[in-house]
Protein backbone atom coordinates (compact mmCIF):
# COMPACT_ATOMS: atom_id res chain seq x y z
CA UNK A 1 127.29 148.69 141.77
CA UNK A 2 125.03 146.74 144.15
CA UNK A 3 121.99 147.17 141.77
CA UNK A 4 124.12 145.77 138.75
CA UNK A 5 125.17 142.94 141.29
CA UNK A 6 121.71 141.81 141.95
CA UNK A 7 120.22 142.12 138.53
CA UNK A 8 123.42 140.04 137.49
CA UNK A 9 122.73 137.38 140.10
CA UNK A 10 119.11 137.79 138.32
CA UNK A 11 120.05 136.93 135.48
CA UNK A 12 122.33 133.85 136.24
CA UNK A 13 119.70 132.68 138.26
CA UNK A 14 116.58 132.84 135.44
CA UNK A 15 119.19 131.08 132.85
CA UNK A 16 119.94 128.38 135.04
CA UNK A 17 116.36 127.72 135.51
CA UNK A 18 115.58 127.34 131.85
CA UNK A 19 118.56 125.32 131.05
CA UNK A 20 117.66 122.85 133.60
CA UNK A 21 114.20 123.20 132.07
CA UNK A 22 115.20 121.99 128.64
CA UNK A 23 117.04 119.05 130.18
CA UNK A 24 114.54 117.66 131.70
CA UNK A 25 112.75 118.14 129.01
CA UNK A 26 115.12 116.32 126.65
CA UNK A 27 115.66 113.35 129.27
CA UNK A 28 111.75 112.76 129.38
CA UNK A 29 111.83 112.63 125.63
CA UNK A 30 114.96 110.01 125.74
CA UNK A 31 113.28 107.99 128.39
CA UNK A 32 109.68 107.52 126.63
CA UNK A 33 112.13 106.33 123.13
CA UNK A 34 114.12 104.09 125.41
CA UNK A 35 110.74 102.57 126.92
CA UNK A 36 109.12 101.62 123.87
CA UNK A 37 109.57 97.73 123.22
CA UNK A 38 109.19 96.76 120.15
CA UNK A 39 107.84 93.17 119.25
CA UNK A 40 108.24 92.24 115.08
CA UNK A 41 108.82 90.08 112.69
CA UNK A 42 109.62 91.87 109.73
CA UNK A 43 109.46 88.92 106.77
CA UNK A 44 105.63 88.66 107.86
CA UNK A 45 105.27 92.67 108.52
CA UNK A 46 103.93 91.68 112.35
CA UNK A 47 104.77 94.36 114.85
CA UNK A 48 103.36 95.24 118.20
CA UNK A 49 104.70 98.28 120.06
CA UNK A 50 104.57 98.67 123.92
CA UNK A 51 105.03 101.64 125.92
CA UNK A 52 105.61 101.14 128.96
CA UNK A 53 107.98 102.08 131.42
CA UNK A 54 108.58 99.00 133.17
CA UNK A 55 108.42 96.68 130.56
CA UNK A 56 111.63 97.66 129.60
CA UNK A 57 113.44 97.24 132.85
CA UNK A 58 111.79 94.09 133.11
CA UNK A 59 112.59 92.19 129.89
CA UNK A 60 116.42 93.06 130.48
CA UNK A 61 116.53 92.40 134.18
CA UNK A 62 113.70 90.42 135.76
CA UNK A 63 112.63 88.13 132.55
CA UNK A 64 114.29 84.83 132.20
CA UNK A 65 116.83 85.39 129.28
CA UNK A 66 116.03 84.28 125.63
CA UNK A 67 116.20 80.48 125.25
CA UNK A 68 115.18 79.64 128.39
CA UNK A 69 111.96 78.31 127.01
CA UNK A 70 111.41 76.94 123.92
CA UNK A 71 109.52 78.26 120.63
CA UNK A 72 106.92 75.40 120.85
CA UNK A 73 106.63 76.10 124.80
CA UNK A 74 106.05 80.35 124.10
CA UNK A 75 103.78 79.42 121.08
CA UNK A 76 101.13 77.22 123.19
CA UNK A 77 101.53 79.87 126.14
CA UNK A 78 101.17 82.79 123.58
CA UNK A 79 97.89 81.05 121.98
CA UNK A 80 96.48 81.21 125.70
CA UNK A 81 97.34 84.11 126.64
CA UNK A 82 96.43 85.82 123.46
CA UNK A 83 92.69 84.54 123.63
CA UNK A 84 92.66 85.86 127.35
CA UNK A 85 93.48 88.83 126.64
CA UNK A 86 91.31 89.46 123.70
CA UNK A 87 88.37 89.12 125.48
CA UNK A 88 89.02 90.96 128.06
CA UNK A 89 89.55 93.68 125.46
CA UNK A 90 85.60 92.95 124.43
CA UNK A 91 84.83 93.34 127.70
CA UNK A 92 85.61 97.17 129.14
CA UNK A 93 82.69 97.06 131.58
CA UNK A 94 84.68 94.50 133.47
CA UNK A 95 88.39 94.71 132.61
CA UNK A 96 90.29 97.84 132.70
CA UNK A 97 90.48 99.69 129.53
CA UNK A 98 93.78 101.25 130.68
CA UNK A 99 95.30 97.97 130.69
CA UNK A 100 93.70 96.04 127.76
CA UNK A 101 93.27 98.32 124.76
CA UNK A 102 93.73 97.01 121.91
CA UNK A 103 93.29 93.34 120.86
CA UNK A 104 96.42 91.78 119.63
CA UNK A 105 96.24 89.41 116.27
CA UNK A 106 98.22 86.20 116.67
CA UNK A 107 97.51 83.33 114.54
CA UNK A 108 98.70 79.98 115.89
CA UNK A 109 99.42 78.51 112.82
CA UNK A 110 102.07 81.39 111.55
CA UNK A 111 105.28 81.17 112.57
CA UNK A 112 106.72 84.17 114.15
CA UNK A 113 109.37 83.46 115.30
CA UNK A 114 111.52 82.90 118.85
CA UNK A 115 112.05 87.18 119.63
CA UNK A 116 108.11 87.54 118.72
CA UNK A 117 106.74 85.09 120.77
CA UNK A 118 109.17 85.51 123.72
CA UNK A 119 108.73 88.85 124.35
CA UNK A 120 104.85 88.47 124.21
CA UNK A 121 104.99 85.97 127.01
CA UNK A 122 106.95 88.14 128.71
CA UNK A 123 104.83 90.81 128.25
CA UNK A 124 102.08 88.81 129.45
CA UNK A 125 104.47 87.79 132.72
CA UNK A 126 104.89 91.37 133.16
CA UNK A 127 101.32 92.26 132.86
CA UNK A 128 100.02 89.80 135.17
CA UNK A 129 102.44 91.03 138.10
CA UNK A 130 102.34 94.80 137.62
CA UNK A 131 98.35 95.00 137.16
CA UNK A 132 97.94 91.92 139.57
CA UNK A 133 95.82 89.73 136.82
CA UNK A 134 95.62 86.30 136.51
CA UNK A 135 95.21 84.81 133.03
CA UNK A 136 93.53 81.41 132.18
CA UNK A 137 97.29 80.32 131.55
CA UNK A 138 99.53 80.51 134.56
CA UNK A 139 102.38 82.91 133.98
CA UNK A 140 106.00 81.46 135.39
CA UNK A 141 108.99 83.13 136.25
């Protein structure tokens, strides 16, 4: 009866392992989806994805909210900003390549919209304070 006991307790104890397994699995999974920002305009087929897991947080509690600034104001910061961080794409022997990886195409003279080109400044808000950079354009907030 004892043995039975213990290889019962066995048991109980190797399911609950794997069950906690598979949801922590699962909430990884739903926290990486919930991270990804995505940045579009889907009349001109623009899109920029980032995944990261502040960025999130940030935009929703941190960031000013949307109309604080104007388009025209995001637009000149964006065309900055943009050209900043470009070249410091070009340049992995003295910028991170972690943190600049791929250059990002933004033409001043399309319109992308307000959603576009606010939540690229505010990526570029959130860049400068988590990685500590300073762009050629001062970054508010």
């Amino acid at each position: 009866m004892k043995n039975l006991f213990l290889i019962l307790m066995l048991g109980i104890f190797i399911y609950s392992c794997s069950s906690t397994k598979e949801r922590n699995m699962n909430g990884s999974d739903q926290m990486n989806q919930g991270d990804t920002v995505r940045i579009a305009n889907d009349t001109l087929e623009y899109e920029i994805l980032i995944i990261d897991p502040g960025f999130s947080y940030f935009l929703n509690a941190v960031a000013h909210p949307e109309g604080y600034y104007s388009q025209s104001y995001l637009e000149n910061k964006n065309r900055f900003l943009v050209n900043d961080y470009n070249q410091r794409v070009r340049m992995p022997n003295r910028y991170d390549p972690n943190i600049y990886e791929l250059e990002i195409n933004y033409d001043p003279n399309i319109d992308y919209g307000y959603e576009v080109n606010y939540k690229l400044y505010n990526y570029f808000v959130y860049l400068s304070r988590k990685y500590n950079q300073r762009f050629s354009v001062p970054t508010r907030l």
